[in-house]
N, C-alpha and C. Protein backbone atom coordinates (compact mmCIF):
# COMPACT_ATOMS: atom_id res chain seq x y z
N UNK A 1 17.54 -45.48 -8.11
CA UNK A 1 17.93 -44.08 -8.29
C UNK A 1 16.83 -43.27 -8.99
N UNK A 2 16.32 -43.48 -10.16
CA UNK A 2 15.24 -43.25 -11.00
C UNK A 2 14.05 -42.51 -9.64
N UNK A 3 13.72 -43.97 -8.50
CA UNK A 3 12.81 -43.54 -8.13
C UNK A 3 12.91 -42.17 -7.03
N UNK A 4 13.85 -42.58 -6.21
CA UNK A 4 14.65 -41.30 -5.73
C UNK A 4 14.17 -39.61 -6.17
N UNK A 5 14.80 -39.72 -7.81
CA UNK A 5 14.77 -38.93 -8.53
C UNK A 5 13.11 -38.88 -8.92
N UNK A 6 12.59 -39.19 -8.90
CA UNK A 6 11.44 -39.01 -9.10
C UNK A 6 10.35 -38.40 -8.43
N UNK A 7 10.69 -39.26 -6.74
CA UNK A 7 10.31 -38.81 -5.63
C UNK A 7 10.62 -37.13 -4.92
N UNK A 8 11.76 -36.72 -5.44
CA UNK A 8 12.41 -35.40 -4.81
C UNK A 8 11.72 -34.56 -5.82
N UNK A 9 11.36 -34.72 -7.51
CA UNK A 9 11.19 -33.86 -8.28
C UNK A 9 9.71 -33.92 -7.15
N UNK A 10 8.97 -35.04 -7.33
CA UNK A 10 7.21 -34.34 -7.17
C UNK A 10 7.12 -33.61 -5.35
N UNK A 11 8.12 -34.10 -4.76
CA UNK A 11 8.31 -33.38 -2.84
C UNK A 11 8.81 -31.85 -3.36
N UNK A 12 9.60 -31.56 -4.49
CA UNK A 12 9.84 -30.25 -5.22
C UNK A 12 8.79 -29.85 -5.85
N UNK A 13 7.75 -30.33 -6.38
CA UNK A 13 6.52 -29.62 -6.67
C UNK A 13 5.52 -29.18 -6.19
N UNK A 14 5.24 -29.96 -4.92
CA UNK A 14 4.42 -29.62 -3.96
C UNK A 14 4.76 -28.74 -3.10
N UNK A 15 6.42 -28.46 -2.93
CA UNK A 15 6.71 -26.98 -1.91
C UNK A 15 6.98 -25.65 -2.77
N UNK A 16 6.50 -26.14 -4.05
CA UNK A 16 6.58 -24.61 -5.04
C UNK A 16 5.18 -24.32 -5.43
N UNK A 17 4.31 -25.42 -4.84
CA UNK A 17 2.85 -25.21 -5.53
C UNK A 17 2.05 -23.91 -4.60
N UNK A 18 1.06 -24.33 -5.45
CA UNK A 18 0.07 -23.04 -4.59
C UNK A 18 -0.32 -22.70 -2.78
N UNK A 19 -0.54 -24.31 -2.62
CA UNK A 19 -0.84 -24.87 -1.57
C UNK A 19 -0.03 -24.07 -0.16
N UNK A 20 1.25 -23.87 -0.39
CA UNK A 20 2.14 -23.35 0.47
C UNK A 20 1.91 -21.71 0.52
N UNK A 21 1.65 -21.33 -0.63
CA UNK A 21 1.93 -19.67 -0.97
C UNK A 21 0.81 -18.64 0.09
N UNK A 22 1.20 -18.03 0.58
CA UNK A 22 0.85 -16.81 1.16
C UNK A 22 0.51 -15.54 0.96
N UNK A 23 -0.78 -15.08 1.30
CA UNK A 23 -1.65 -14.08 0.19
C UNK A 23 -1.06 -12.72 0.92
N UNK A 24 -0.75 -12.16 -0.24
CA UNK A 24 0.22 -10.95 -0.35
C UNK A 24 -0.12 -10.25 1.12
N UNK A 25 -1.84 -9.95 1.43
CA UNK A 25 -2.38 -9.29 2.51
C UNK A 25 -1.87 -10.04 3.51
N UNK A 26 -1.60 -10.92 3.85
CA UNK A 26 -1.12 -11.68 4.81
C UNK A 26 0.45 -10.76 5.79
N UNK A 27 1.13 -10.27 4.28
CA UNK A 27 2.70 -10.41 4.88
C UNK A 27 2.96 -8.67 6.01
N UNK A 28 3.80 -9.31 6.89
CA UNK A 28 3.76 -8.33 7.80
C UNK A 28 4.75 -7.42 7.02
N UNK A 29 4.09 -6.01 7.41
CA UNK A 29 4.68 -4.99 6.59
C UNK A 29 5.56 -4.04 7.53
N UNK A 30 5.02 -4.79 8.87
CA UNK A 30 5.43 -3.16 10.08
C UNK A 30 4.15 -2.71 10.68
N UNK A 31 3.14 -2.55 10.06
CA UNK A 31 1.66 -2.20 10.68
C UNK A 31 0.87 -2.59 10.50
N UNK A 32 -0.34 -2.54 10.92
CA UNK A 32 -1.35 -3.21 11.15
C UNK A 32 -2.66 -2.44 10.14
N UNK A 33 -3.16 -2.88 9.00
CA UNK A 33 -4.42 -2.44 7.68
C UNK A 33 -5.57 -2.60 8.55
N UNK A 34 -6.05 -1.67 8.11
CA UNK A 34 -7.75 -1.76 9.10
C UNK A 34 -8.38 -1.53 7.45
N UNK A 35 -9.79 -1.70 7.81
CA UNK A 35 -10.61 -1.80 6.99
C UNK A 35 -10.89 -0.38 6.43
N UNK A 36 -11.35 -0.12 5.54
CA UNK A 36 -11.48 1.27 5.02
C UNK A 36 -12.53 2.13 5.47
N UNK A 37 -13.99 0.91 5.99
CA UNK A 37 -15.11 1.75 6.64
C UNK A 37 -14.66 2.48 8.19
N UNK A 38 -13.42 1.21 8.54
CA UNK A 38 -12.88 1.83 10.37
C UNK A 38 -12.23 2.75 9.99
N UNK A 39 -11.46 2.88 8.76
CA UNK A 39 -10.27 4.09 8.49
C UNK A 39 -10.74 5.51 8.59
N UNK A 40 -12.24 5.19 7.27
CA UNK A 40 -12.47 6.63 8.09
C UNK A 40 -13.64 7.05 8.74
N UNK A 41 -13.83 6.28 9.66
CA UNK A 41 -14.12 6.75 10.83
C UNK A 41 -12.97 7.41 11.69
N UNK A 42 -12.00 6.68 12.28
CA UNK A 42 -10.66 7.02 12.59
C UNK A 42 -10.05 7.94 12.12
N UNK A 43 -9.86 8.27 10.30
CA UNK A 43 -9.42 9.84 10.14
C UNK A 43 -10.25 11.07 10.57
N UNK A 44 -11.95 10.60 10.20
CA UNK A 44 -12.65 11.81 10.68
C UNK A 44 -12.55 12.12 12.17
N UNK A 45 -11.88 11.12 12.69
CA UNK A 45 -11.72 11.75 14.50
C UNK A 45 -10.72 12.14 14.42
N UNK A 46 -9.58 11.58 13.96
CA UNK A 46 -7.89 12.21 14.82
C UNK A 46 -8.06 12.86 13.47
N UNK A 47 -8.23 13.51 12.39
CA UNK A 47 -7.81 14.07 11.41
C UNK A 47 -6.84 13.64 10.38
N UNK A 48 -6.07 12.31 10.37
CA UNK A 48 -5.10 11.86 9.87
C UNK A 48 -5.86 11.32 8.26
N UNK A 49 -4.63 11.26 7.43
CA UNK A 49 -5.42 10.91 5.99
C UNK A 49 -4.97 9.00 5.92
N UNK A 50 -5.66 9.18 4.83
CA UNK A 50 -6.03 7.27 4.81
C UNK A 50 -4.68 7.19 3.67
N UNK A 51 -3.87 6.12 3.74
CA UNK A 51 -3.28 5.46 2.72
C UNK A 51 -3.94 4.28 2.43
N UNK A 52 -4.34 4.41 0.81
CA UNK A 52 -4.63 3.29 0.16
C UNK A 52 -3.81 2.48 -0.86
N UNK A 53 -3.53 1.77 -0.48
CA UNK A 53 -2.73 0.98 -1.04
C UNK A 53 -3.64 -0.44 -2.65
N UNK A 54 -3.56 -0.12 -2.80
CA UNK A 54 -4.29 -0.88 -4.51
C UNK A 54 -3.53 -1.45 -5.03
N UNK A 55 -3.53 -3.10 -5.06
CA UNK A 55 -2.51 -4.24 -5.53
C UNK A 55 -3.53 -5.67 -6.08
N UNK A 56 -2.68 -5.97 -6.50
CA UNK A 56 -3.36 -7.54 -7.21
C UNK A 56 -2.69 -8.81 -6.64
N UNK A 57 -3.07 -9.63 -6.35
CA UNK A 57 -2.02 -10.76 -5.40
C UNK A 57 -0.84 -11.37 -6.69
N UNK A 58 -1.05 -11.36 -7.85
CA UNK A 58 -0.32 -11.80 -8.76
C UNK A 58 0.78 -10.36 -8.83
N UNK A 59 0.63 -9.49 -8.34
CA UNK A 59 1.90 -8.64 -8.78
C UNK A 59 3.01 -8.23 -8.23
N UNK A 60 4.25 -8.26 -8.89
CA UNK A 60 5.36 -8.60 -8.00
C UNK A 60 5.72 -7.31 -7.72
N UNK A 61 5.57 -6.33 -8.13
CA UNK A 61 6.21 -4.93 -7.68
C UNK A 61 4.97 -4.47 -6.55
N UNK A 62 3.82 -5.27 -6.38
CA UNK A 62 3.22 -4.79 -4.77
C UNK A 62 4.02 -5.41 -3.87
N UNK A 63 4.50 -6.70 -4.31
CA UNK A 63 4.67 -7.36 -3.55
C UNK A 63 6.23 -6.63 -3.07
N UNK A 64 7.07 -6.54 -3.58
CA UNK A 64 8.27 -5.89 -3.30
C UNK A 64 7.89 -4.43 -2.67
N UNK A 65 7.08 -3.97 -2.95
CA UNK A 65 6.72 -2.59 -2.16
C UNK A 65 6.32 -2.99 -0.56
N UNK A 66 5.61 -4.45 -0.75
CA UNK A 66 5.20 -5.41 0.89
C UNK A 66 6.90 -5.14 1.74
N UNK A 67 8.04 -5.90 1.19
CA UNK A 67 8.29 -6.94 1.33
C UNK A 67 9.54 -4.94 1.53
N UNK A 68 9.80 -4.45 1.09
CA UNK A 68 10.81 -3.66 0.69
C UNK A 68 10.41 -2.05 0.92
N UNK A 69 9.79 -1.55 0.52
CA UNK A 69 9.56 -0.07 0.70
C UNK A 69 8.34 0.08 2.07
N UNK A 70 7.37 -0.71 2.57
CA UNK A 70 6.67 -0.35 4.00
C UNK A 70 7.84 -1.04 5.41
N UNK A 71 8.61 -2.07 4.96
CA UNK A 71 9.32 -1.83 6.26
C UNK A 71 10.24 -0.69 6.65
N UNK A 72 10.60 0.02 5.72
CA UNK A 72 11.72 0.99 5.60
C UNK A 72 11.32 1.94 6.74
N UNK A 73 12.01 2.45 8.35
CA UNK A 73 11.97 3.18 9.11
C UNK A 73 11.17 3.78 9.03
N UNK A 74 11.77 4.84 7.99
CA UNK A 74 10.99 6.79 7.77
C UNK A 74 9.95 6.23 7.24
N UNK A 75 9.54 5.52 5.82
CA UNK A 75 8.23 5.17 5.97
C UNK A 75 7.19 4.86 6.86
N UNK A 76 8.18 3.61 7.58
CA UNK A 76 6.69 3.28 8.94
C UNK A 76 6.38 4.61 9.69
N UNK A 77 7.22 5.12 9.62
CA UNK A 77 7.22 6.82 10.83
C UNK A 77 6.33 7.42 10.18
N UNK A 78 6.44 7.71 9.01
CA UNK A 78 5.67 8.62 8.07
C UNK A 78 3.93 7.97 8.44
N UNK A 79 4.23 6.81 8.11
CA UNK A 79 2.47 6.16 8.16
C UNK A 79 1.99 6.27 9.62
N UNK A 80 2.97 6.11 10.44
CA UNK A 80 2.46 5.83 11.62
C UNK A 80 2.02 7.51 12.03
N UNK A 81 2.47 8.69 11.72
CA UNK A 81 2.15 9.81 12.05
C UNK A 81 1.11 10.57 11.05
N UNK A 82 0.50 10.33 9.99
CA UNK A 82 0.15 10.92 8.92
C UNK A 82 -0.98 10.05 8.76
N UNK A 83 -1.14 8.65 8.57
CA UNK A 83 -2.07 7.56 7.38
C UNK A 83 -2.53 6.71 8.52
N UNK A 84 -3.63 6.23 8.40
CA UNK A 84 -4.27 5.07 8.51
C UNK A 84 -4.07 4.16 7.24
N UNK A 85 -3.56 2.80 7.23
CA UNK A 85 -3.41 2.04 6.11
C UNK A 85 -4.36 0.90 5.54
N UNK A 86 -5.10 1.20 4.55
CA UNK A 86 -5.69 0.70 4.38
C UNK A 86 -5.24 -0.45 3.13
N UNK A 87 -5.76 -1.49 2.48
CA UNK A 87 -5.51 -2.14 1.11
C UNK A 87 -6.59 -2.21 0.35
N UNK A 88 -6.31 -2.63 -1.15
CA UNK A 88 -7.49 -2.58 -1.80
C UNK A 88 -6.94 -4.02 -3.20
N UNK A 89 -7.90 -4.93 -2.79
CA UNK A 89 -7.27 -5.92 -3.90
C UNK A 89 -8.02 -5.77 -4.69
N UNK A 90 -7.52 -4.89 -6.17
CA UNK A 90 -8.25 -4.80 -7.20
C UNK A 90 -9.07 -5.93 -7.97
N UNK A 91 -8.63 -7.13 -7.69
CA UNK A 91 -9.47 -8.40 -8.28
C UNK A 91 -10.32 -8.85 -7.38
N UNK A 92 -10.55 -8.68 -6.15
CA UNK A 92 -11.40 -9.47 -4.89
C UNK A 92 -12.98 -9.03 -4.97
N UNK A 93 -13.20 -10.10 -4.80
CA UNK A 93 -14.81 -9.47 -4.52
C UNK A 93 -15.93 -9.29 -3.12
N UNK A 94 -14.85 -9.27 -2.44
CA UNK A 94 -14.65 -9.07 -1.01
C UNK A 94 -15.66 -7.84 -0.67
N UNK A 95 -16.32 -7.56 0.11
CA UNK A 95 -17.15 -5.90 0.12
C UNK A 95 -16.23 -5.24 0.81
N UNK A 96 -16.37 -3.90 0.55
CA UNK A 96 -15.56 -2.73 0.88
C UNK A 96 -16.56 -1.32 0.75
N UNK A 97 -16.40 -0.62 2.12
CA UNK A 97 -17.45 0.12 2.20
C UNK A 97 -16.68 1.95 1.96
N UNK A 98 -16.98 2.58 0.91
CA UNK A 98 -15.92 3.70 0.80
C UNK A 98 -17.52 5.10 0.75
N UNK A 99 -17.42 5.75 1.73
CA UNK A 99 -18.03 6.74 1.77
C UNK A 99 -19.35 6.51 2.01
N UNK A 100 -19.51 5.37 3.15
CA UNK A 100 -20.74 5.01 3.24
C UNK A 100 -21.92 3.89 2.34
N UNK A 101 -20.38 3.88 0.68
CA UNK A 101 -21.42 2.48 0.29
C UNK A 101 -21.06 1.80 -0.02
N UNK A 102 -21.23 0.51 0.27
CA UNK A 102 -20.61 -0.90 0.14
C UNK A 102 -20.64 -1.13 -1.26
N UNK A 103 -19.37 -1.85 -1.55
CA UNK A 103 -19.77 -2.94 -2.96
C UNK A 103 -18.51 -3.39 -3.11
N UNK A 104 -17.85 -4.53 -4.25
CA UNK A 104 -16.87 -5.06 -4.31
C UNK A 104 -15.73 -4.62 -3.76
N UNK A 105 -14.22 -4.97 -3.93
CA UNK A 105 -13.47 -4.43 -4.02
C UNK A 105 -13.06 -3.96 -5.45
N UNK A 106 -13.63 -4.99 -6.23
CA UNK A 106 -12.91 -4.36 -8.14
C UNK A 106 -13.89 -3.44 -7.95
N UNK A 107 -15.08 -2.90 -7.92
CA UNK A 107 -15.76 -2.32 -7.89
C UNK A 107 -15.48 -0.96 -7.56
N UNK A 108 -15.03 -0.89 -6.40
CA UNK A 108 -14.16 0.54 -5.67
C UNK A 108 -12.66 0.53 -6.81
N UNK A 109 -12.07 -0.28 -6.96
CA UNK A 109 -11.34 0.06 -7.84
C UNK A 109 -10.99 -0.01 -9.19
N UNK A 110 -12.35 -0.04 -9.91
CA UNK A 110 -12.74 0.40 -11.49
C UNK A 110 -12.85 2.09 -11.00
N UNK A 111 -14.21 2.38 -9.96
CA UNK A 111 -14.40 3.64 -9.47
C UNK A 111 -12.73 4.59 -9.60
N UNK A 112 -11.77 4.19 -9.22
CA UNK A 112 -10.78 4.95 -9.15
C UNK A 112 -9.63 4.58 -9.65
N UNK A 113 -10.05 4.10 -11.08
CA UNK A 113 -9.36 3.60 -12.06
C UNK A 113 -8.00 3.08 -11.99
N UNK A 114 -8.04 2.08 -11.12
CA UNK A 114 -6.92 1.44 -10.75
C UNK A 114 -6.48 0.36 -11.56
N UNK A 115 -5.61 0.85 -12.31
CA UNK A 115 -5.16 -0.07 -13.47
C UNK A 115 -3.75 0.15 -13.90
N UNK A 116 -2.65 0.03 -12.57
CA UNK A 116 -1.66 -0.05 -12.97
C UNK A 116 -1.35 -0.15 -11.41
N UNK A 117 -0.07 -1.67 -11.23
CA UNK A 117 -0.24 -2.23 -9.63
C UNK A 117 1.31 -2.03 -9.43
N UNK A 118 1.50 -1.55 -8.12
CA UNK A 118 0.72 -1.18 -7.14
C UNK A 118 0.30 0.13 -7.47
N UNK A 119 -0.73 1.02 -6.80
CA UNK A 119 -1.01 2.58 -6.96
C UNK A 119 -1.75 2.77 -5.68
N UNK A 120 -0.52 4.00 -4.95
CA UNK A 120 -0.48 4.20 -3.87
C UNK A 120 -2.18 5.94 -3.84
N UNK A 121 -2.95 5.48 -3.12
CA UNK A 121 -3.94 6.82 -3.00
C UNK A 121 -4.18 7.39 -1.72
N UNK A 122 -3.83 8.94 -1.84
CA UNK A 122 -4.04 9.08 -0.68
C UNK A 122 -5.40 9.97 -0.47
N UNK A 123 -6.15 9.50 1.09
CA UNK A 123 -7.60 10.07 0.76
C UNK A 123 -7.42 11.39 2.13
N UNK A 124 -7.69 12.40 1.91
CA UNK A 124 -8.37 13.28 3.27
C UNK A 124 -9.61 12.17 4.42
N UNK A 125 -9.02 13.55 5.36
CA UNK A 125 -9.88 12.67 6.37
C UNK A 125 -11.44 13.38 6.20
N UNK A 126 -11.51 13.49 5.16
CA UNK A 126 -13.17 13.60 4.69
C UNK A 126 -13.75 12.17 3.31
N UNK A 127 -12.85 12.04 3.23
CA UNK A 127 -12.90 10.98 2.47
C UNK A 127 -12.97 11.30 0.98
N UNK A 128 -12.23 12.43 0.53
CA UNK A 128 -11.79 12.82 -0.79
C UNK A 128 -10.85 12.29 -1.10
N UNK A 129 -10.35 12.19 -2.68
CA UNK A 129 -9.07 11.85 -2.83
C UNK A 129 -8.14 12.76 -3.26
N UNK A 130 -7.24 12.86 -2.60
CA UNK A 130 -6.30 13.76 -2.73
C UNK A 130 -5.01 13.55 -3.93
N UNK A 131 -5.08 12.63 -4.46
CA UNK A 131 -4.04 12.20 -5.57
C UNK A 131 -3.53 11.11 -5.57
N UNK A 132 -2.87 10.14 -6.59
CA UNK A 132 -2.17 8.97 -6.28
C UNK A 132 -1.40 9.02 -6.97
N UNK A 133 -0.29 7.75 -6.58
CA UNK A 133 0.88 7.33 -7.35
C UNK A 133 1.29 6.37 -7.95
N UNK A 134 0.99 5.86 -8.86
CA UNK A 134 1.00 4.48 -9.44
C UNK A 134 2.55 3.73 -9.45
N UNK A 135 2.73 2.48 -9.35
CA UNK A 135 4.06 1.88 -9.54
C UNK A 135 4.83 1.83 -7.79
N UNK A 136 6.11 0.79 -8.10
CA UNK A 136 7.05 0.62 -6.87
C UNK A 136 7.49 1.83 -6.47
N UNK A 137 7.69 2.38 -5.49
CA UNK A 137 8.55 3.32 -5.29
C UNK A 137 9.56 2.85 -3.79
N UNK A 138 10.56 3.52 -4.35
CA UNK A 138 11.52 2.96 -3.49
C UNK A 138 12.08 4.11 -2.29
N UNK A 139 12.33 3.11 -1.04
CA UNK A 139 11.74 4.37 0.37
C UNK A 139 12.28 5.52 0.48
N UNK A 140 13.59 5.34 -0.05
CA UNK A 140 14.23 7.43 0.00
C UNK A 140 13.37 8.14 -0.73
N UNK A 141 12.28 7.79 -1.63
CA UNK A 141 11.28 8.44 -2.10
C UNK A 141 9.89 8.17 -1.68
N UNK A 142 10.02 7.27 -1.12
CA UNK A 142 8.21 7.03 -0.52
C UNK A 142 8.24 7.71 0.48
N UNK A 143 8.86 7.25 1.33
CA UNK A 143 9.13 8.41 2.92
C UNK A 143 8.82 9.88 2.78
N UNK A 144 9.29 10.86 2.05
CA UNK A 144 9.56 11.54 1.92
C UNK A 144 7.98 12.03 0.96
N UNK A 145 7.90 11.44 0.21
CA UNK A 145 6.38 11.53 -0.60
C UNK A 145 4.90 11.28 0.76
N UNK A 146 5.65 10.43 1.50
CA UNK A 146 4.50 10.35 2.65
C UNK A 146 4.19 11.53 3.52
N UNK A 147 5.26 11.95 3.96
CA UNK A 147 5.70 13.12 4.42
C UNK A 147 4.91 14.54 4.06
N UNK A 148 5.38 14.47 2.76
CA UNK A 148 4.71 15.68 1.77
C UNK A 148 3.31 15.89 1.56
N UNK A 149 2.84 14.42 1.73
CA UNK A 149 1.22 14.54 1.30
C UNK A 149 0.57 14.54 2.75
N UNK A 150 1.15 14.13 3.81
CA UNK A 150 0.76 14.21 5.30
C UNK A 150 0.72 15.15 5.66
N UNK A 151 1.60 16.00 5.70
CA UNK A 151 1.96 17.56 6.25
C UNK A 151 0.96 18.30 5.71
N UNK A 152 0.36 17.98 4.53
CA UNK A 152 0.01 19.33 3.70
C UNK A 152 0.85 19.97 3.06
N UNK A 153 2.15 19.88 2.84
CA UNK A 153 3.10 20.27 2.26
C UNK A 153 2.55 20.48 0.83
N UNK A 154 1.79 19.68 0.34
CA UNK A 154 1.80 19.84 -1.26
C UNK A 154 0.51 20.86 -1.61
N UNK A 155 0.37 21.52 -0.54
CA UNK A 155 -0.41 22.99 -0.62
C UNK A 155 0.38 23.79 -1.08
N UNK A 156 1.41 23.80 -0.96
CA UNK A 156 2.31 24.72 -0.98
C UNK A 156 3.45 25.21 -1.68
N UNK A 157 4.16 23.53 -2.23
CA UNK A 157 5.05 23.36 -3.07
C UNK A 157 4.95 22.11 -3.68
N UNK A 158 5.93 22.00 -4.81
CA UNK A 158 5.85 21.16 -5.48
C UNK A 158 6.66 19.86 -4.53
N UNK A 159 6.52 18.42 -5.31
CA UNK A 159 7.15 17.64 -4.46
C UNK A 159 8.39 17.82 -4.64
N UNK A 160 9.16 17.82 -5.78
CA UNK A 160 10.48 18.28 -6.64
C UNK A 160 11.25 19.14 -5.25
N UNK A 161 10.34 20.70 -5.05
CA UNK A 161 11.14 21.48 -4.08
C UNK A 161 10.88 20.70 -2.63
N UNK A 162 9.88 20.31 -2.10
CA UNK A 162 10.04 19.76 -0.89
C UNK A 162 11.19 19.04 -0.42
N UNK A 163 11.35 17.78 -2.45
CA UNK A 163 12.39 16.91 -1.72
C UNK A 163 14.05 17.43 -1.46
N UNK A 164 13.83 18.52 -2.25
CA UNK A 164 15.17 18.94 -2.10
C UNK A 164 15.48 19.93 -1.29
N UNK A 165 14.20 20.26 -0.60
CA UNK A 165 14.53 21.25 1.20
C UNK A 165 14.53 20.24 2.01
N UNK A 166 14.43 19.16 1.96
CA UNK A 166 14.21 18.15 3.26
C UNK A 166 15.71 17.30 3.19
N UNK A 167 16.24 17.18 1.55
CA UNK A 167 17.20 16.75 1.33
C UNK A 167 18.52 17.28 1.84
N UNK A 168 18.35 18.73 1.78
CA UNK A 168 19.25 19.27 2.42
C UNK A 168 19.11 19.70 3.99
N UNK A 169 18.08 19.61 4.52
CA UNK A 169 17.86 19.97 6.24
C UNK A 169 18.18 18.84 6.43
N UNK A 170 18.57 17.43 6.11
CA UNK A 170 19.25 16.00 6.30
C UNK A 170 20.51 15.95 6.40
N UNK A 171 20.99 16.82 5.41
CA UNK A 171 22.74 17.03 5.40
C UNK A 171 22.75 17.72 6.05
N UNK A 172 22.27 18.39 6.85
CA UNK A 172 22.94 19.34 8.10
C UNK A 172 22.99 18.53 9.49
């Protein structure tokens, strides 16, 4: 019995170990991440803005934003009409080419002080940054935040009034 018990604990350690685990970039979200040098190329043609997405593989609220707020409908709609999606693993040292010049990925994101995971950025299709949002957000508010920063909407109004003209053109 002992050995039994012994045998199931270490067959239980090896399917919780590392060995099995799956790197956050891996998990299907609904769409397909292109690289940031193809992104904007691709925004500077169709005009669409880049979502950058900035996460650490150790963090669980990217990971729930993976796993929970990009499958959500209106989101994928939102990205799929508005963003090219890009990622950015703040610890990798992977190259990443942003405005023509290569260098890390921590590198690009010391540059844009990414120090709180996940933090959603969104860039023009000139390759400015237009603002970000740090932390989970959950999709009756991401959607709708995608929306706002896609449209150009936030030329115009605050997000506060957007969400609550869109909130109500929903109830009708």
């Amino acid at each position: 019995m002992k050995k039994m018990v012994s045998v199931l604990f270490v067959v239980g350690l090896l399917f919780n170990s590392d060995v099995f685990a799956q790197d956050q970039s891996e998990i299907n979200s609904g769409f397909e991440w292109m690289s940031l040098k193809d992104a904007q190329v691709e925004a500077a043609e169709t005009g669409k803005k880049i979502l950058l997405f900035g996460y650490a593989e150790w963090c669980t609220y990217c990971l729930k934003t993976r796993k929970e707020t990009f499958p959500d409908s209106t989101v994928l709609a939102a990205i799929k009409e508005h963003y090219i999606p890009v990622q950015l693993d703040a610890e990798s040292e992977d190259e990443i080419s942003y405005n023509g010049t290569a260098m890390p990925e921590y590198e690009l994101a010391r540059y844009l002080r990414l120090s709180s995971y996940p933090t959603h950025y969104f860039i023009d299709s000139e390759g400015s940054i237009l603002g970000a949002q740090p932390g989970f957000i959950e999709p009756y508010v991401y959607g709708p935040l995608l929306n706002y920063v896609g449209s150009g909407a936030f030329k115009e109004m605050t997000f506060d009034e957007y969400f609550e003209k869109n909130d109500k053109d929903s109830d009708n």
